[in-house]
PDB file of N, CA and C in Angstrom:
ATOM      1  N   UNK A   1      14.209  -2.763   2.509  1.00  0.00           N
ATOM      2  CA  UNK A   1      13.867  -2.049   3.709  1.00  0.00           C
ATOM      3  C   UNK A   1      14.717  -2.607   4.850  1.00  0.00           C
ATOM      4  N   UNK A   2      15.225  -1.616   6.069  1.00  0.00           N
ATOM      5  CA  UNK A   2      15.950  -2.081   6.782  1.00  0.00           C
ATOM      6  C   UNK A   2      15.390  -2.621   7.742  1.00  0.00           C
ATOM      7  N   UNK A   3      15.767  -3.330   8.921  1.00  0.00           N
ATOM      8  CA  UNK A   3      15.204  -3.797   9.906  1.00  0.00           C
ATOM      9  C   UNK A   3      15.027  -2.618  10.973  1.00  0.00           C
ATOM     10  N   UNK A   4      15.949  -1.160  10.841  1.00  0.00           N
ATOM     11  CA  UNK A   4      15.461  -0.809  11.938  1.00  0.00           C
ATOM     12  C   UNK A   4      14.644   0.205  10.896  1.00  0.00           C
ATOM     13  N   UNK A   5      14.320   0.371   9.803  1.00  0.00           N
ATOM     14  CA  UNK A   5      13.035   0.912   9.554  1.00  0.00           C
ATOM     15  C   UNK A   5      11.464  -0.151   9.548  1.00  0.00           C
ATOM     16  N   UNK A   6      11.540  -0.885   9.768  1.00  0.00           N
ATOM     17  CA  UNK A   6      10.235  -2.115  10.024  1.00  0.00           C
ATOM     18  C   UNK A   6       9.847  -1.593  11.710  1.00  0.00           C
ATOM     19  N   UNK A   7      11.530  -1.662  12.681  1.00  0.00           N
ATOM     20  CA  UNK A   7      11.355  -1.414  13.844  1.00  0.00           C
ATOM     21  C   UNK A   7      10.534  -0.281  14.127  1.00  0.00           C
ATOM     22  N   UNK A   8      10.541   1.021  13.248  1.00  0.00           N
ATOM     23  CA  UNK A   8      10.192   2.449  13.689  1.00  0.00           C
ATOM     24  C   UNK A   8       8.845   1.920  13.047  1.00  0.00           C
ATOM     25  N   UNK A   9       8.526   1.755  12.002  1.00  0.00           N
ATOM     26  CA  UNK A   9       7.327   1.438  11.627  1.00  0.00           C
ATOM     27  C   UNK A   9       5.741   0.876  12.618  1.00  0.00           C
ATOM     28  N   UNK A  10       6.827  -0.496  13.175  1.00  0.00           N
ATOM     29  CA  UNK A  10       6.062  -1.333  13.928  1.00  0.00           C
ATOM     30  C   UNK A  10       5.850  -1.044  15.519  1.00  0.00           C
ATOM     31  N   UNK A  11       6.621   0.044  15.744  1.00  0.00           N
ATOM     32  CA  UNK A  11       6.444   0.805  16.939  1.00  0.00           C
ATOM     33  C   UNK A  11       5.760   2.161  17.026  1.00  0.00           C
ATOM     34  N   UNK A  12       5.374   2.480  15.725  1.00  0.00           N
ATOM     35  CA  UNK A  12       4.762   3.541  15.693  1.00  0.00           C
ATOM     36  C   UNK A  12       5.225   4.564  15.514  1.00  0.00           C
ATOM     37  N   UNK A  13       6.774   4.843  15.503  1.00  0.00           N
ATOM     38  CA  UNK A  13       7.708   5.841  15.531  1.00  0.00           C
ATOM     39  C   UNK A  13       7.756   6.473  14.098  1.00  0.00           C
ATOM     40  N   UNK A  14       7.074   5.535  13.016  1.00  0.00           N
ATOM     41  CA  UNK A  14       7.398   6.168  11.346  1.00  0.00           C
ATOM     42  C   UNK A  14       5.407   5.782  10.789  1.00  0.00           C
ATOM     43  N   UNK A  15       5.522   6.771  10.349  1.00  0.00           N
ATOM     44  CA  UNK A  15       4.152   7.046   9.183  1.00  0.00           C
ATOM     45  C   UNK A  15       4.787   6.416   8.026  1.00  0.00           C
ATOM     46  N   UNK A  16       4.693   5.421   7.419  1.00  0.00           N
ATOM     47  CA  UNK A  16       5.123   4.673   5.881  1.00  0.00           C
ATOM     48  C   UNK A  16       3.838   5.174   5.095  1.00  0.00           C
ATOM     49  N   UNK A  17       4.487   5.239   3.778  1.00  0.00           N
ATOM     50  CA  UNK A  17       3.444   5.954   3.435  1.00  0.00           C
ATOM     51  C   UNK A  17       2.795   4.321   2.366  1.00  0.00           C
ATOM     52  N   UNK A  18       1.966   5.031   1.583  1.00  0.00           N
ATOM     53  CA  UNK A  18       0.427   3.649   1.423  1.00  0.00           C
ATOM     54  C   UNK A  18       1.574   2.802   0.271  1.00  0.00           C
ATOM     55  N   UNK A  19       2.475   3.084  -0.345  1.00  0.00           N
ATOM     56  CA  UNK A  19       3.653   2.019  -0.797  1.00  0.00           C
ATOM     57  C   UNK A  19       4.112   1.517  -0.338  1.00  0.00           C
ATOM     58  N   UNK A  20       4.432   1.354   0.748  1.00  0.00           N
ATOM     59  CA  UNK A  20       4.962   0.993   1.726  1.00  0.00           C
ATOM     60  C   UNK A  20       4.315  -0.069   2.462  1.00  0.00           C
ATOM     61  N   UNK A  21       2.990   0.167   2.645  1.00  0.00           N
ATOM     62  CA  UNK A  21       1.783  -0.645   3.174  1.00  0.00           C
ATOM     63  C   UNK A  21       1.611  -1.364   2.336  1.00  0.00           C
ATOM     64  N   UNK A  22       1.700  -0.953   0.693  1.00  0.00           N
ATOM     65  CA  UNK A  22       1.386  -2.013   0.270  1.00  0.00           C
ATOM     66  C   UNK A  22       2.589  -3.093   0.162  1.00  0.00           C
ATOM     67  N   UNK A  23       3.407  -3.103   0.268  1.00  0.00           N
ATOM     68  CA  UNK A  23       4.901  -3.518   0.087  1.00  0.00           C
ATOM     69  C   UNK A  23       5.007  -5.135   1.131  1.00  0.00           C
ATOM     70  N   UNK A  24       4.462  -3.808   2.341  1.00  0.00           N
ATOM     71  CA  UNK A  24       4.542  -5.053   3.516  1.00  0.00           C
ATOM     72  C   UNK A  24       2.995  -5.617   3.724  1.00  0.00           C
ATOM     73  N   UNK A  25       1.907  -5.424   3.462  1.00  0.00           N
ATOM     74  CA  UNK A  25       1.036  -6.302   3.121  1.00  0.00           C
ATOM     75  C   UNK A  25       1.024  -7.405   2.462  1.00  0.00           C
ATOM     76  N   UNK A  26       1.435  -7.030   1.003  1.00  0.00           N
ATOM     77  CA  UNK A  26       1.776  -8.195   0.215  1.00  0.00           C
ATOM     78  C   UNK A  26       2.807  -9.004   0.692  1.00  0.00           C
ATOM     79  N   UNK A  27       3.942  -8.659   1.487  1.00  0.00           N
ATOM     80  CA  UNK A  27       5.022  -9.998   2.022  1.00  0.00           C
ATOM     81  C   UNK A  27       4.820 -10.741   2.772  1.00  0.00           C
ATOM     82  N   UNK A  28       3.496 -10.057   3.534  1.00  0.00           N
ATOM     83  CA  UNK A  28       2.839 -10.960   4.889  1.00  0.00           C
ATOM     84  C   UNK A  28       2.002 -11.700   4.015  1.00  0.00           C
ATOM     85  N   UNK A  29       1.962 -11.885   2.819  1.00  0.00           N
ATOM     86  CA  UNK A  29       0.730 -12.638   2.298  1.00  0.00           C
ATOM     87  C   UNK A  29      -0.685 -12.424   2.062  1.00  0.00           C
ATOM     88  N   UNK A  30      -0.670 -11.248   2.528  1.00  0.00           N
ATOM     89  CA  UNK A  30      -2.511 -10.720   2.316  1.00  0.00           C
ATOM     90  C   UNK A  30      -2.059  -9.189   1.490  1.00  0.00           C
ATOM     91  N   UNK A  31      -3.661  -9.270   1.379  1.00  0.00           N
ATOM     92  CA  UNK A  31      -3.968  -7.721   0.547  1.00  0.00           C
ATOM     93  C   UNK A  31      -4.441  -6.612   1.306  1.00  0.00           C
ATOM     94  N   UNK A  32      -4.277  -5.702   0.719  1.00  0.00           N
ATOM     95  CA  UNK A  32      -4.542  -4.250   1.290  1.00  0.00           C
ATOM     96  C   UNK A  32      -5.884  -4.566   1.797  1.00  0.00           C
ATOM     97  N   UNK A  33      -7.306  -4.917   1.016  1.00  0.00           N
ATOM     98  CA  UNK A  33      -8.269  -5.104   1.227  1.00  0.00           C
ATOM     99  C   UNK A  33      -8.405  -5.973   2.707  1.00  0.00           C
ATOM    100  N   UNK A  34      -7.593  -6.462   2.848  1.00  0.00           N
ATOM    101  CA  UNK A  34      -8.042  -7.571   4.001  1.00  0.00           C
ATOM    102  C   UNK A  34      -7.223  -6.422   5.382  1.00  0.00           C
ATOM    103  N   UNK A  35      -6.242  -5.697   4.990  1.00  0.00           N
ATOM    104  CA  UNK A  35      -5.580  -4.640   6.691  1.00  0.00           C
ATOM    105  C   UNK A  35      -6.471  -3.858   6.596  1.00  0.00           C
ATOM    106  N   UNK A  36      -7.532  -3.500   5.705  1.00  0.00           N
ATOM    107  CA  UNK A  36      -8.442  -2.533   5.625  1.00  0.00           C
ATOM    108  C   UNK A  36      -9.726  -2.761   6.261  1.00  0.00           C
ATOM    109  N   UNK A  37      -9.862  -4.061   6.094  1.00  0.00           N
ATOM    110  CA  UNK A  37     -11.084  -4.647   6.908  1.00  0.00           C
ATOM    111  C   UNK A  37     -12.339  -5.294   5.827  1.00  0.00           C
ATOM    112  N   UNK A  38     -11.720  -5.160   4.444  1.00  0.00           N
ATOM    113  CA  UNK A  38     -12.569  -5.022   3.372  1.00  0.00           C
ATOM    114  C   UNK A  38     -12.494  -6.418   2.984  1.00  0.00           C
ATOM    115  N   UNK A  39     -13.828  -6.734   2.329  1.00  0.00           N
ATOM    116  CA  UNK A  39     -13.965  -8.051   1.705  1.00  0.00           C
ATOM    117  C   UNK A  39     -12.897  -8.420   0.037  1.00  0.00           C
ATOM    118  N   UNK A  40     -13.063  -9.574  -0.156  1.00  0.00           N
ATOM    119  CA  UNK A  40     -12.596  -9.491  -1.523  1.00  0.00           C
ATOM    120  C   UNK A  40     -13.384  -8.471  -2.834  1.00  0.00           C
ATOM    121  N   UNK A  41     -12.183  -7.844  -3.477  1.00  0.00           N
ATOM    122  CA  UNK A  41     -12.328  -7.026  -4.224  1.00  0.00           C
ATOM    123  C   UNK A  41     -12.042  -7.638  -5.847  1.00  0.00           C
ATOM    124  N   UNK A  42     -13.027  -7.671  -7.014  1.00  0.00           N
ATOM    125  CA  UNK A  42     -12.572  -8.829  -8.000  1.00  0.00           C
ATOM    126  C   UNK A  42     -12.467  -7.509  -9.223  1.00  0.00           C
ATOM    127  N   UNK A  43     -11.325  -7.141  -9.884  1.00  0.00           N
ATOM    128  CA  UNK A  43     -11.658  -5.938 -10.487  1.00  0.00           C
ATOM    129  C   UNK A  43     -11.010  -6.862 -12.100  1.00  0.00           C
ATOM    130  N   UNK A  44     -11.435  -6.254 -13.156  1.00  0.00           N
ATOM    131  CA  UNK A  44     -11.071  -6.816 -14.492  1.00  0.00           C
ATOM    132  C   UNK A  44      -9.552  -6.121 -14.743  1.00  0.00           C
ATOM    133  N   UNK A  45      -8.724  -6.674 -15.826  1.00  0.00           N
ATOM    134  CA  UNK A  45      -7.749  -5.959 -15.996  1.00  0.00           C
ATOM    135  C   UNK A  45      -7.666  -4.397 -16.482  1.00  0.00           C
ATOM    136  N   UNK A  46      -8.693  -4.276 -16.982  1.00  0.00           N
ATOM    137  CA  UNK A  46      -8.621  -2.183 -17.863  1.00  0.00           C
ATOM    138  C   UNK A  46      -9.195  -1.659 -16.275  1.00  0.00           C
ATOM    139  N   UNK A  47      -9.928  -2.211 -15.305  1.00  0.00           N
ATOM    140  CA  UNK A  47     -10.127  -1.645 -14.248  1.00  0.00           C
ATOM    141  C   UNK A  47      -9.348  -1.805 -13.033  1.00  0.00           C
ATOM    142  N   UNK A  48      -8.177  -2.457 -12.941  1.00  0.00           N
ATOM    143  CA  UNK A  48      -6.889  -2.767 -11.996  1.00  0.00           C
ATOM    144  C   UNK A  48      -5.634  -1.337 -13.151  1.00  0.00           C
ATOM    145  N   UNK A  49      -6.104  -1.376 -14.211  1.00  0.00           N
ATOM    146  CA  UNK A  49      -5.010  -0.528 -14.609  1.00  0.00           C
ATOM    147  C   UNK A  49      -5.635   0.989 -14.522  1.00  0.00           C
ATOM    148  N   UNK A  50      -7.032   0.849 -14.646  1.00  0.00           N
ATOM    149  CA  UNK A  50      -7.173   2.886 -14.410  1.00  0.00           C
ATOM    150  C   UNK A  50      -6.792   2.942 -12.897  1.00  0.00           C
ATOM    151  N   UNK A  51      -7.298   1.656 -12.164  1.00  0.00           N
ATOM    152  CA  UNK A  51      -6.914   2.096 -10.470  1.00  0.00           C
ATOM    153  C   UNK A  51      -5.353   2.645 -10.137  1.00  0.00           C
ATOM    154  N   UNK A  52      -4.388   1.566 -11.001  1.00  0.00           N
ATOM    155  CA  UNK A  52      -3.255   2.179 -11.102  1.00  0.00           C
ATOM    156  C   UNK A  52      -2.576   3.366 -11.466  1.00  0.00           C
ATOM    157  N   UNK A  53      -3.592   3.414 -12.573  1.00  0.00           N
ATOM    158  CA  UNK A  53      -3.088   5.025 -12.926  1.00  0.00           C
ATOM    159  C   UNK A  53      -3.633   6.029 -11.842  1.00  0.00           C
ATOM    160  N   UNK A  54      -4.589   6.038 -11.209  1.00  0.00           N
ATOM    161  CA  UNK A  54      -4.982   6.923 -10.358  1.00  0.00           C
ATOM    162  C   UNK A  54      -4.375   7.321  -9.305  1.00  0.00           C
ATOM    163  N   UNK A  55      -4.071   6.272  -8.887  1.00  0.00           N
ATOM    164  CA  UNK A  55      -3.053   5.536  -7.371  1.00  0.00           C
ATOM    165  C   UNK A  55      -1.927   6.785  -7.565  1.00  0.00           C
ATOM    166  N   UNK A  56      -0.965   6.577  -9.300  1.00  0.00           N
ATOM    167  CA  UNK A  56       0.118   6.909  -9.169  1.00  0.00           C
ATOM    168  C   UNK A  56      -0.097   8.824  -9.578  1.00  0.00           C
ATOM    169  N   UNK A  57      -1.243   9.062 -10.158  1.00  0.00           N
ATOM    170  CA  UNK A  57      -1.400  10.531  -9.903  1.00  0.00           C
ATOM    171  C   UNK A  57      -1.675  10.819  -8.501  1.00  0.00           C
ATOM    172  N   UNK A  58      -2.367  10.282  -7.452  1.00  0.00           N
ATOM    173  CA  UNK A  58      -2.841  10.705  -6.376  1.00  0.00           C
ATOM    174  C   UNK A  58      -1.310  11.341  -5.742  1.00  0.00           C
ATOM    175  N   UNK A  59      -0.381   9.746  -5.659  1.00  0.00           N
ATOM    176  CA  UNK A  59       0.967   9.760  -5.381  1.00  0.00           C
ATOM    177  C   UNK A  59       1.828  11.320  -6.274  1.00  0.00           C
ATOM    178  N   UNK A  60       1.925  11.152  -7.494  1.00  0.00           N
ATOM    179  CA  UNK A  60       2.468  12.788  -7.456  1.00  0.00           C
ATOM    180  C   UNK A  60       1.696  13.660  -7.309  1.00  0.00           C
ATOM    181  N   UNK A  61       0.774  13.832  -7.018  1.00  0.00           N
ATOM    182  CA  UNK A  61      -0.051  15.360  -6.583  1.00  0.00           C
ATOM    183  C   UNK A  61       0.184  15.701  -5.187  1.00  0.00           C
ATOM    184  N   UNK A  62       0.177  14.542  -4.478  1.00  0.00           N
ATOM    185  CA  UNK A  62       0.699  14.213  -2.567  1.00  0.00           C
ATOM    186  C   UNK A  62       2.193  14.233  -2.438  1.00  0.00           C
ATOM    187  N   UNK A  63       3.131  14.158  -3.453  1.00  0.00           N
ATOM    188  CA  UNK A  63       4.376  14.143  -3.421  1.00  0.00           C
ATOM    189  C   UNK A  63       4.590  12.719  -2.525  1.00  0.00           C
ATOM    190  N   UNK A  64       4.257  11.835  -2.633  1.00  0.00           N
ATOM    191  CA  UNK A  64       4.457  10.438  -2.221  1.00  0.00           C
ATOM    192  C   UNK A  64       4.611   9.273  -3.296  1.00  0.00           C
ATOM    193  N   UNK A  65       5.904   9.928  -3.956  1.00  0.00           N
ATOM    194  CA  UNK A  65       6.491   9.382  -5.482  1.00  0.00           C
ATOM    195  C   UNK A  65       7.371   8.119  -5.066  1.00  0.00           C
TER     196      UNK A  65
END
């Protein structure tokens, strides 16, 4: 990612879409759950992978591939 796309981002000038959020959440060191306002979330592995699969249909049905 470039610096002057962080810039448009962090000024409000660009909508990133929720990959994106998650991208730069995780580099700042925290989780989605915590910019969300949400407590810790403890999910097993077959239930981190249907979330994934869901995530990535939501993403092609929204065209946010």
């Amino acid at each position: 990612m470039t610096p002057e796309t962080l810039s448009r981002i962090f000024a409000g000038r660009s909508r990133p879409g929720f990959e994106v959020v998650v991208r730069l959440t995780h580099a700042a060191g925290e989780s989605v759950a915590w910019v969300l306002g949400e407590g810790p979330c403890v999910l097993s592995y077959e239930q981190r992978e249907l979330l994934r699969r869901a995530a990535a249909t939501i993403r092609k049905v929204t065209g946010d591939v």
